[in-house]
N, C-alpha and C. Protein backbone atom coordinates (compact mmCIF):
# COMPACT_ATOMS: atom_id res chain seq x y z
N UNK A 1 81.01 120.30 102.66
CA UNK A 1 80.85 118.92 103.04
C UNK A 1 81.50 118.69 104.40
N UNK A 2 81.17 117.58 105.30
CA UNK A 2 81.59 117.19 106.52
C UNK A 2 83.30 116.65 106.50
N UNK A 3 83.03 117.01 107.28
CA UNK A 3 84.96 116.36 107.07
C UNK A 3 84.75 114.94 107.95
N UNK A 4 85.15 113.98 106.97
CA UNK A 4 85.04 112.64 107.84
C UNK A 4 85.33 112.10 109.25
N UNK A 5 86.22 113.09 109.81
CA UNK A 5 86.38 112.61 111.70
C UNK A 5 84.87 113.43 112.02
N UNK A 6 84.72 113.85 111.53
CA UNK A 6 83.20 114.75 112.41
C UNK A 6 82.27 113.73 112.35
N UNK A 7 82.10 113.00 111.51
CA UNK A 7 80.60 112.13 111.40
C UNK A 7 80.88 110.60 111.39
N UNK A 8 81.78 110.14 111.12
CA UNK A 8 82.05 108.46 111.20
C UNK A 8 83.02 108.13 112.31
N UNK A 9 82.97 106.81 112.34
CA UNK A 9 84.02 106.06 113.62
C UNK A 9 85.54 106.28 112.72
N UNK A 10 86.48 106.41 113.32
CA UNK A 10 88.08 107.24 112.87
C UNK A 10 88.11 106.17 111.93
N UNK A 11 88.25 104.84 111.62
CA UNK A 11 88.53 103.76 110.26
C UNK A 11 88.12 104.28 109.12
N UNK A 12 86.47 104.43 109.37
CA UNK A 12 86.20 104.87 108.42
C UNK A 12 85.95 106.03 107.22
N UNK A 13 86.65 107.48 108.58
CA UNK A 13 86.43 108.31 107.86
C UNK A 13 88.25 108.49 107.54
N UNK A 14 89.02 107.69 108.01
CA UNK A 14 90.49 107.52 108.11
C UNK A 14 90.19 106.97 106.33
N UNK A 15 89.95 106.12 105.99
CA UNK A 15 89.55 104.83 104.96
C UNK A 15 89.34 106.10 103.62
N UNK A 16 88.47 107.01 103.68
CA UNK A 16 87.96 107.66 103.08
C UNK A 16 88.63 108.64 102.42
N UNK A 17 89.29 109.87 103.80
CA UNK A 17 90.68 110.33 103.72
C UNK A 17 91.68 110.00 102.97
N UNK A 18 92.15 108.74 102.79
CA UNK A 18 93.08 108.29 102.13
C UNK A 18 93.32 108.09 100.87
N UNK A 19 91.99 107.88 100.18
CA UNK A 19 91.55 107.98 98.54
C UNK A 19 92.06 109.40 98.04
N UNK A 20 92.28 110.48 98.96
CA UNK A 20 92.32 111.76 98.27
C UNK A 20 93.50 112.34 99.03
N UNK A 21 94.69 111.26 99.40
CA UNK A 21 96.25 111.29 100.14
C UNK A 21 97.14 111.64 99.34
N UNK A 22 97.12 110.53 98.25
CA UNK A 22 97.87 110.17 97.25
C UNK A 22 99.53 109.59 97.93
N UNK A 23 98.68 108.28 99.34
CA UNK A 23 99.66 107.79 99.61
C UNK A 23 99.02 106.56 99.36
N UNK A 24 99.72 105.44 98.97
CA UNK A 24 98.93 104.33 98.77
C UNK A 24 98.82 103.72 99.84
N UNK A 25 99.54 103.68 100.95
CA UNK A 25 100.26 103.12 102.10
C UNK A 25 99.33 103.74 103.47
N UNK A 26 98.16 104.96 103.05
CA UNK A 26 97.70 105.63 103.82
C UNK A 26 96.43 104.62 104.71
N UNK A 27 96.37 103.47 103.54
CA UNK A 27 95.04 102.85 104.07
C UNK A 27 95.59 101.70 105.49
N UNK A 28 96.72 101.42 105.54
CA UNK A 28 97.29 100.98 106.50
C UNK A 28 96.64 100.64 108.20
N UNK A 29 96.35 102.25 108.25
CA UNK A 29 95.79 102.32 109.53
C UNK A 29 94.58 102.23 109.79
N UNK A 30 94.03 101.85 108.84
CA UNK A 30 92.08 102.64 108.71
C UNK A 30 91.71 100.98 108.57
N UNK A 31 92.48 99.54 107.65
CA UNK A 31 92.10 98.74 107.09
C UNK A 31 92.49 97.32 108.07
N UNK A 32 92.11 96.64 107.89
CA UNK A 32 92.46 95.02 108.33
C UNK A 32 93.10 94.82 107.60
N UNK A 33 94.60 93.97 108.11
CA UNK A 33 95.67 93.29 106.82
C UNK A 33 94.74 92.51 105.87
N UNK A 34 93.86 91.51 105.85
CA UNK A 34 92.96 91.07 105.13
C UNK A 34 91.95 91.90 104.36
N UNK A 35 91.68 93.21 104.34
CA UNK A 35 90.54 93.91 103.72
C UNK A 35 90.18 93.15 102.66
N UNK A 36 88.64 93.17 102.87
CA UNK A 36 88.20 92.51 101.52
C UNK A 36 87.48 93.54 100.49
N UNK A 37 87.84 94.14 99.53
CA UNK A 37 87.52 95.62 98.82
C UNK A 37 86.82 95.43 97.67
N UNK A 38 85.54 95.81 97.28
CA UNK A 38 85.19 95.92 95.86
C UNK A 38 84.41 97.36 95.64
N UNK A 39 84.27 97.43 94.49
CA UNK A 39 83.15 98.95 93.54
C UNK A 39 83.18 98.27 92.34
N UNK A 40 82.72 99.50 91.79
CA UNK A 40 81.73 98.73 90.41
C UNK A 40 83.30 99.06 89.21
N UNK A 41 84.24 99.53 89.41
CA UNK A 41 85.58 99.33 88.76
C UNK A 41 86.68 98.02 88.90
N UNK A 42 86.28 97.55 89.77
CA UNK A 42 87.06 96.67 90.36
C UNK A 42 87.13 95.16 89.40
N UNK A 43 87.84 94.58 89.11
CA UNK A 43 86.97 93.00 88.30
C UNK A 43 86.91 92.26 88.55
N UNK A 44 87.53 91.67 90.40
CA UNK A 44 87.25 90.84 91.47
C UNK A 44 87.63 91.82 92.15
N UNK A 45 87.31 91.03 93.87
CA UNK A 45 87.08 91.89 95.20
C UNK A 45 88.95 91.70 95.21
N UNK A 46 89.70 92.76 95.82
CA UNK A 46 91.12 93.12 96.06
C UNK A 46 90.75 92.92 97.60
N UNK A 47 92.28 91.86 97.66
CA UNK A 47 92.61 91.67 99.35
C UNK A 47 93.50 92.42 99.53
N UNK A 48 93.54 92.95 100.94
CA UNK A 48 94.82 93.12 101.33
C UNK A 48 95.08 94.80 101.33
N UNK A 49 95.61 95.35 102.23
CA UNK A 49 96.53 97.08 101.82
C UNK A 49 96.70 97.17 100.64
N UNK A 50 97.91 96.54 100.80
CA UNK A 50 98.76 96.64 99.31
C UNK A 50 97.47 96.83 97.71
N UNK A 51 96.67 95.93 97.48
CA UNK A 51 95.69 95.55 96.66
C UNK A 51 94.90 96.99 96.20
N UNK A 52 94.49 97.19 97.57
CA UNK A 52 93.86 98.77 97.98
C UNK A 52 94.50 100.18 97.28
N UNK A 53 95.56 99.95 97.96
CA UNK A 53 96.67 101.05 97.93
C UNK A 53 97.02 100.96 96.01
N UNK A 54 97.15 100.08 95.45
CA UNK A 54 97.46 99.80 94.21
C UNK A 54 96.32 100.22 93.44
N UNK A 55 94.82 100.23 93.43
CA UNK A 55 93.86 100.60 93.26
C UNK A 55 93.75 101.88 93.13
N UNK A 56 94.17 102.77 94.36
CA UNK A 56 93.83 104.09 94.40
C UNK A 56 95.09 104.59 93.72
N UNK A 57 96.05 103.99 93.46
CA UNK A 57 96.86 105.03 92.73
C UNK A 57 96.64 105.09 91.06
N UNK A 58 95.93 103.64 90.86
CA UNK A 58 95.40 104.24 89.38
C UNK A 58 94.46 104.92 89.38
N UNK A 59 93.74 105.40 90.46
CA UNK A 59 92.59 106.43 90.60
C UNK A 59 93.69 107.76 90.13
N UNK A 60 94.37 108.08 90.92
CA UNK A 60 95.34 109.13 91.23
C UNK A 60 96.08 109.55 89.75
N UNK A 61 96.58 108.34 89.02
CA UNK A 61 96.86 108.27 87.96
C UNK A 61 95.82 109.22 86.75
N UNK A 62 94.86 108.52 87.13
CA UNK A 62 93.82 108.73 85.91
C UNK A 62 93.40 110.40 86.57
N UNK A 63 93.18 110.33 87.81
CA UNK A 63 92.18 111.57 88.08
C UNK A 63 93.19 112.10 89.16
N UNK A 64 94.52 112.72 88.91
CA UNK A 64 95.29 113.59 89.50
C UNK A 64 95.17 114.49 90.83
N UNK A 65 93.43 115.04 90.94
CA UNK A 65 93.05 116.00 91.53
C UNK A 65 91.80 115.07 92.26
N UNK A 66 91.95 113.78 91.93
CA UNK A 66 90.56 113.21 92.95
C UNK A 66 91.01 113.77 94.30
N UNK A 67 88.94 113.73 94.29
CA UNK A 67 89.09 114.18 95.87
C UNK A 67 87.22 113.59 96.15
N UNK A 68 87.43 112.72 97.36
CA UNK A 68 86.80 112.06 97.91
C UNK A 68 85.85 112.11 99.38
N UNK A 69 85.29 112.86 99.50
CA UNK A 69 84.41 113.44 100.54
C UNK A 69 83.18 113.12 101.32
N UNK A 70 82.82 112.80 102.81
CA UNK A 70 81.68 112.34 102.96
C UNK A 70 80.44 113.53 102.50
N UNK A 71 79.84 112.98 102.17
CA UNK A 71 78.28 114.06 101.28
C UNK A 71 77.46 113.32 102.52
N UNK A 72 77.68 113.14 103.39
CA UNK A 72 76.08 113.28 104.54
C UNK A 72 76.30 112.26 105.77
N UNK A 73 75.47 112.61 106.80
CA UNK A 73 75.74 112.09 108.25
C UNK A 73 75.58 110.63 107.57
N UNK A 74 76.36 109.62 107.67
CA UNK A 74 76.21 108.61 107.81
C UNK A 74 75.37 107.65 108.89
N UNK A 75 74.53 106.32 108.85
CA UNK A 75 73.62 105.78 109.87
C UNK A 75 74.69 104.54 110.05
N UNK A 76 75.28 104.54 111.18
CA UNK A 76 76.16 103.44 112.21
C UNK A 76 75.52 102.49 112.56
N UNK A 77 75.78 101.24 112.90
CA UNK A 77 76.06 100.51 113.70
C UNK A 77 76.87 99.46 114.05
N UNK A 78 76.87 99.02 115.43
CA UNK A 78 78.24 98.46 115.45
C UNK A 78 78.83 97.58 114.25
N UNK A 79 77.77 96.85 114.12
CA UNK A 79 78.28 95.69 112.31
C UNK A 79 78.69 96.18 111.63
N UNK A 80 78.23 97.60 111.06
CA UNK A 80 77.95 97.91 109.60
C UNK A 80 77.42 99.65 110.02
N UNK A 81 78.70 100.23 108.59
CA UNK A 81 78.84 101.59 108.56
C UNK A 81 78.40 101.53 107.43
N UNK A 82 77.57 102.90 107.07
CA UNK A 82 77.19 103.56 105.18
C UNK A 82 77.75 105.01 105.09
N UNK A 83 78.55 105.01 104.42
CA UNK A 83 79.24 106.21 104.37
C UNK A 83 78.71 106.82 103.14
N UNK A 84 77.80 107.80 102.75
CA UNK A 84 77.17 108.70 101.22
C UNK A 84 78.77 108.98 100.97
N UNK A 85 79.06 109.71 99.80
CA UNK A 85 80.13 110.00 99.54
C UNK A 85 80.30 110.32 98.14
N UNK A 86 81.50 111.92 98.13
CA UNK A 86 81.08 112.20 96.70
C UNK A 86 82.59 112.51 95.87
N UNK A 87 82.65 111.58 95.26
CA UNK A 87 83.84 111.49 94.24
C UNK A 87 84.13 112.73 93.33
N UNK A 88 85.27 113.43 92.84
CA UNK A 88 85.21 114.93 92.02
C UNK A 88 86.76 114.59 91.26
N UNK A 89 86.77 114.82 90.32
CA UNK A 89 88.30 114.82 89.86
C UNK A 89 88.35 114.91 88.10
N UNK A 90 89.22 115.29 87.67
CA UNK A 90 89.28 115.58 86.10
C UNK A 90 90.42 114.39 85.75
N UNK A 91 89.58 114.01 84.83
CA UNK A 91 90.29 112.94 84.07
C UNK A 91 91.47 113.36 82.77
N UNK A 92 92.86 113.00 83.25
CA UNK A 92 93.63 113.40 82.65
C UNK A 92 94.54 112.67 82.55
N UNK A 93 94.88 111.15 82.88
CA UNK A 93 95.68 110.27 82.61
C UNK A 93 94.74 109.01 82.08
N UNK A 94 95.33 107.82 81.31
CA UNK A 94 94.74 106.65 81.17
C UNK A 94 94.28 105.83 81.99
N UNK A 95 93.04 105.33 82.41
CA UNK A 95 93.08 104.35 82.78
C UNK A 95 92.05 103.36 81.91
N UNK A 96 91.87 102.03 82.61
CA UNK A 96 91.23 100.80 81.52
C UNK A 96 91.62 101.09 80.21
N UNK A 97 92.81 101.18 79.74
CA UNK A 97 93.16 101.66 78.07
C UNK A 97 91.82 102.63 77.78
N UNK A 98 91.21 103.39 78.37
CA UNK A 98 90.77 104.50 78.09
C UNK A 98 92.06 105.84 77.89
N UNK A 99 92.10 106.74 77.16
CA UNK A 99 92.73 108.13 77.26
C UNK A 99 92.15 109.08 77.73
N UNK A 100 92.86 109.91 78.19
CA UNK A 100 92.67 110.93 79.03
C UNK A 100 91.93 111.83 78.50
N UNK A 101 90.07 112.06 79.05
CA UNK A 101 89.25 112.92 78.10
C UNK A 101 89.26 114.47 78.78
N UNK A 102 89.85 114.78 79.84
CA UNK A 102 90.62 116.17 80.14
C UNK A 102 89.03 116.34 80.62
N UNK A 103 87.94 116.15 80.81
CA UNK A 103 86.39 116.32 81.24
C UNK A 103 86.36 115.69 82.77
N UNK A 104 85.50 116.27 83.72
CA UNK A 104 85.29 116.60 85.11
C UNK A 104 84.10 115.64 85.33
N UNK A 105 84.60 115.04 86.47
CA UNK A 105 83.45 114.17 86.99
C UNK A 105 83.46 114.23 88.30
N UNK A 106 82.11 113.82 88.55
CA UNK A 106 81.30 114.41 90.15
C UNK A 106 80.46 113.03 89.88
N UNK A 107 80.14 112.39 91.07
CA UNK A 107 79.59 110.88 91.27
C UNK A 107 79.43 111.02 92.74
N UNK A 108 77.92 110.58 92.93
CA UNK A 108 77.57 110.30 94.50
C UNK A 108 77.76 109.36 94.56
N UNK A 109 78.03 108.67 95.84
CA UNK A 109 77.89 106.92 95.88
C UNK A 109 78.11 106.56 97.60
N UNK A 110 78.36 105.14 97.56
CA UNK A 110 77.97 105.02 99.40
C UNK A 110 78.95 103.98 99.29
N UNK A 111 79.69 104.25 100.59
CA UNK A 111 80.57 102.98 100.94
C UNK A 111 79.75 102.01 102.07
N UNK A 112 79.43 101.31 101.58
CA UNK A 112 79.15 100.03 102.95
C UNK A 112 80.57 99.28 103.59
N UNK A 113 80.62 99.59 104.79
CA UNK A 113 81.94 99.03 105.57
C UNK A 113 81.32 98.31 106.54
N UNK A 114 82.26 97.10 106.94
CA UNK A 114 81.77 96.24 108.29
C UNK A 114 83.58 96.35 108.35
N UNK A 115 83.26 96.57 110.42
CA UNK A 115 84.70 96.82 111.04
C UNK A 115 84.98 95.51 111.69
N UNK A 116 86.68 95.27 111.61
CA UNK A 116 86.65 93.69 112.11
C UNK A 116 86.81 94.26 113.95
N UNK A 117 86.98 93.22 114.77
CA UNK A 117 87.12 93.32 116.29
C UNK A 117 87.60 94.91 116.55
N UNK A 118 88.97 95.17 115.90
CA UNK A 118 89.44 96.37 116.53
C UNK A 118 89.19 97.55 115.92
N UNK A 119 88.09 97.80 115.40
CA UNK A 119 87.11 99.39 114.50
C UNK A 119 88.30 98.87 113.29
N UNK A 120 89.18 98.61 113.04
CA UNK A 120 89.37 98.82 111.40
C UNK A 120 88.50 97.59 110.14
N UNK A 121 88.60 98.20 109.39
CA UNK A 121 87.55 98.17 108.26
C UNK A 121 88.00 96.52 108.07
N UNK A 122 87.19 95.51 107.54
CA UNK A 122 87.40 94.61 107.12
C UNK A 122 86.75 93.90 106.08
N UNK A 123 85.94 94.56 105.35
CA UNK A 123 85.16 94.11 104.55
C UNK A 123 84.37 96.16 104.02
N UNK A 124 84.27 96.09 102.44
CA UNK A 124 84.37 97.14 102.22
C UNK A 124 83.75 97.24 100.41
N UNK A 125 82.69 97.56 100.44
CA UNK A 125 81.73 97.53 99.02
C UNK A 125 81.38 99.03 98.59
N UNK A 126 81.99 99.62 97.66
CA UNK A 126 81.58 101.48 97.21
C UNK A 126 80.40 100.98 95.84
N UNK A 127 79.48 102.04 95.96
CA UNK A 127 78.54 101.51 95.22
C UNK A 127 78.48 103.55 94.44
N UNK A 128 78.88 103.29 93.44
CA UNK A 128 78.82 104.83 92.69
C UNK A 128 78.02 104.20 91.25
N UNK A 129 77.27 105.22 90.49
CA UNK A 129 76.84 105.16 88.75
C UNK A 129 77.59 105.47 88.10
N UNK A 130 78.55 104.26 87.64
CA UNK A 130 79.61 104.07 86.65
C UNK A 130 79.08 104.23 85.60
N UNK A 131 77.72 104.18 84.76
CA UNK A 131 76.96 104.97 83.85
C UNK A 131 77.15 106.30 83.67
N UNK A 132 76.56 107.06 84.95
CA UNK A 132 76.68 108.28 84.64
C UNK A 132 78.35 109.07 84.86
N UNK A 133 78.99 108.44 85.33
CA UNK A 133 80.36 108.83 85.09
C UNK A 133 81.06 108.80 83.98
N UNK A 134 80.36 107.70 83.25
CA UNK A 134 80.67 107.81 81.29
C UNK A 134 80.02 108.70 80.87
N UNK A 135 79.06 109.25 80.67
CA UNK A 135 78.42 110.21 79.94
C UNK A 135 78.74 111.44 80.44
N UNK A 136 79.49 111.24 81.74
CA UNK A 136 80.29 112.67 82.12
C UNK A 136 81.54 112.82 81.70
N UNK A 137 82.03 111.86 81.38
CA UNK A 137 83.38 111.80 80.35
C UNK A 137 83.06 111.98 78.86
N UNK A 138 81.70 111.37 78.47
CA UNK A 138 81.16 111.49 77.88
C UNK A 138 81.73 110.38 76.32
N UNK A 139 81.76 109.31 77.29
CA UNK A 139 81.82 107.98 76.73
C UNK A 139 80.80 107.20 76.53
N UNK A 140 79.92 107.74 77.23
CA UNK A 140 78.57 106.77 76.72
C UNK A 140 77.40 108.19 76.40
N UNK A 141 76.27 107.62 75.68
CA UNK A 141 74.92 108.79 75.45
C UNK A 141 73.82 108.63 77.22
N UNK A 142 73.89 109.86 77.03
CA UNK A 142 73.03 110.37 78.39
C UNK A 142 71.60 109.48 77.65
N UNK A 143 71.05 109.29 79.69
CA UNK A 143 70.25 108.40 79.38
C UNK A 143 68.92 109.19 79.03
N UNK A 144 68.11 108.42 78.72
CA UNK A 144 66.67 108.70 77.95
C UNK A 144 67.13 108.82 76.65
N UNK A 145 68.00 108.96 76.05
CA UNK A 145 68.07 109.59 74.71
C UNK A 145 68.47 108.68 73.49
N UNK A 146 68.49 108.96 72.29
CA UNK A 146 68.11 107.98 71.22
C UNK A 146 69.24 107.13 71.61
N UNK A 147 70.51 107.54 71.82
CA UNK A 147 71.96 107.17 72.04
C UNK A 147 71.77 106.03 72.74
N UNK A 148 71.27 105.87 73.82
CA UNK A 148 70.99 105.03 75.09
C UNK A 148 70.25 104.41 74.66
N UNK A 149 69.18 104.39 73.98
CA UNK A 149 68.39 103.09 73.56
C UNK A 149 69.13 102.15 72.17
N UNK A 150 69.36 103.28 71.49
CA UNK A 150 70.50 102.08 70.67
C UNK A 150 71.06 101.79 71.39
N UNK A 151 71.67 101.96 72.19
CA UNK A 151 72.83 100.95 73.06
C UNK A 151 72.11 99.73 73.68
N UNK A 152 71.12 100.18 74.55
CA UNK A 152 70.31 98.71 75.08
C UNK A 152 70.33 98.16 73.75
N UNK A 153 69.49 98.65 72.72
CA UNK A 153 69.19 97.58 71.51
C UNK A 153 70.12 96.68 71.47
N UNK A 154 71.61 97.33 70.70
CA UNK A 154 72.68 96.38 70.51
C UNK A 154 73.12 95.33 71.96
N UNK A 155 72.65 96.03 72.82
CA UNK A 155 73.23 95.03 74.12
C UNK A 155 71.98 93.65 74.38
N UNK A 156 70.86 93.51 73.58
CA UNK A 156 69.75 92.56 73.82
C UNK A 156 69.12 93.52 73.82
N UNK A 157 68.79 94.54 74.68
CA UNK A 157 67.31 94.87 75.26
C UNK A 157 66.59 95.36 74.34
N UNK A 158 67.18 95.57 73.21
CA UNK A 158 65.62 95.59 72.50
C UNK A 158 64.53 96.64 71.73
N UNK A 159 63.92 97.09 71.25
CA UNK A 159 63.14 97.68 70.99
C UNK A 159 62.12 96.60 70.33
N UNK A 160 61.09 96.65 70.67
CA UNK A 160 60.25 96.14 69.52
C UNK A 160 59.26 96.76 68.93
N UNK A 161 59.00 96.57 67.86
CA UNK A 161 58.47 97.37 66.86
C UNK A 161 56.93 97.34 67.31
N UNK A 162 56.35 99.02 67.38
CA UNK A 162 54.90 98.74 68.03
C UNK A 162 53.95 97.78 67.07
N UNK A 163 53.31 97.17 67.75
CA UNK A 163 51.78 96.92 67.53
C UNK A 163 50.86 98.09 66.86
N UNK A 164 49.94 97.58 66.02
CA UNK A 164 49.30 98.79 66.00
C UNK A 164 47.99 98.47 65.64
């Protein structure tokens, strides 16, 4: 994989870097004191370093050995960066009152960043399949399969009984 100063503006591949520091304090330089931060873990958008930094250490917590990498040339422009990006780490501490299922997860996903005036990051959305990261823990049933449609069922969606 690319090493993030090779292919993005320094914030953002600085930003990226730092998920796989295991300093919380690392996002400092990469972020706007205001960062506005969300992903599909998050349960409102986190302001701020600190917010950030507090975030990734329950990553760190839960997944000891995360490690966070750009997976492909990213497309720039001045507004607005997309960073591909591929998450790896074994789950071996708690997190969300989940326990530690000691099972390996690998997740593609894309950071959308917009940089404020001075290139650091100020606004900041990771978009990964928190689906398939359960069934790689293997907390939820892989999809297509009977598992997964009982689950829609019980969630509303449904089955209905054919016509015939």
């Amino acid at each position: 994989m690319a090493r993030a100063e090779e292919v993005v503006p320094a914030a953002a591949g600085g930003f990226l870097a730092a998920f796989s520091g295991r300093d919380p304090r690392a996002f400092v330089p990469h972020c706007d004191p205001g960062i506005h931060y969300e992903d599909p873990v998050t349960p409102a958008p986190l302001r701020g370093c600190a917010e950030l930094g507090e975030h990734a250490q329950r990553l760190w917590d839960a997944f000891p050995d995360a490690r966070v990498e750009i997976a492909g040339t990213p497309p720039a422009a001045p507004h607005a960066i997309a960073i591909p990006f591929r998450l790896d780490g074994t789950h071996r501490g708690q997190i969300g009152g989940l326990p530690a299922t000691g099972r390996r997860v690998g997740v593609h996903g894309i950071v959308y960043a917009e940089p404020a005036g001075d290139g650091r990051l100020l606004r900041v959305r990771a978009f990964f399949d928190l689906y398939d990261a359960g069934v790689q823990l293997n907390l939820l049933p892989a999809r297509g399969g009977l598992g997964e449609r009982a689950l829609l069922m019980l969630r509303g969606f449904g089955l209905r009984a054919r016509e015939r």
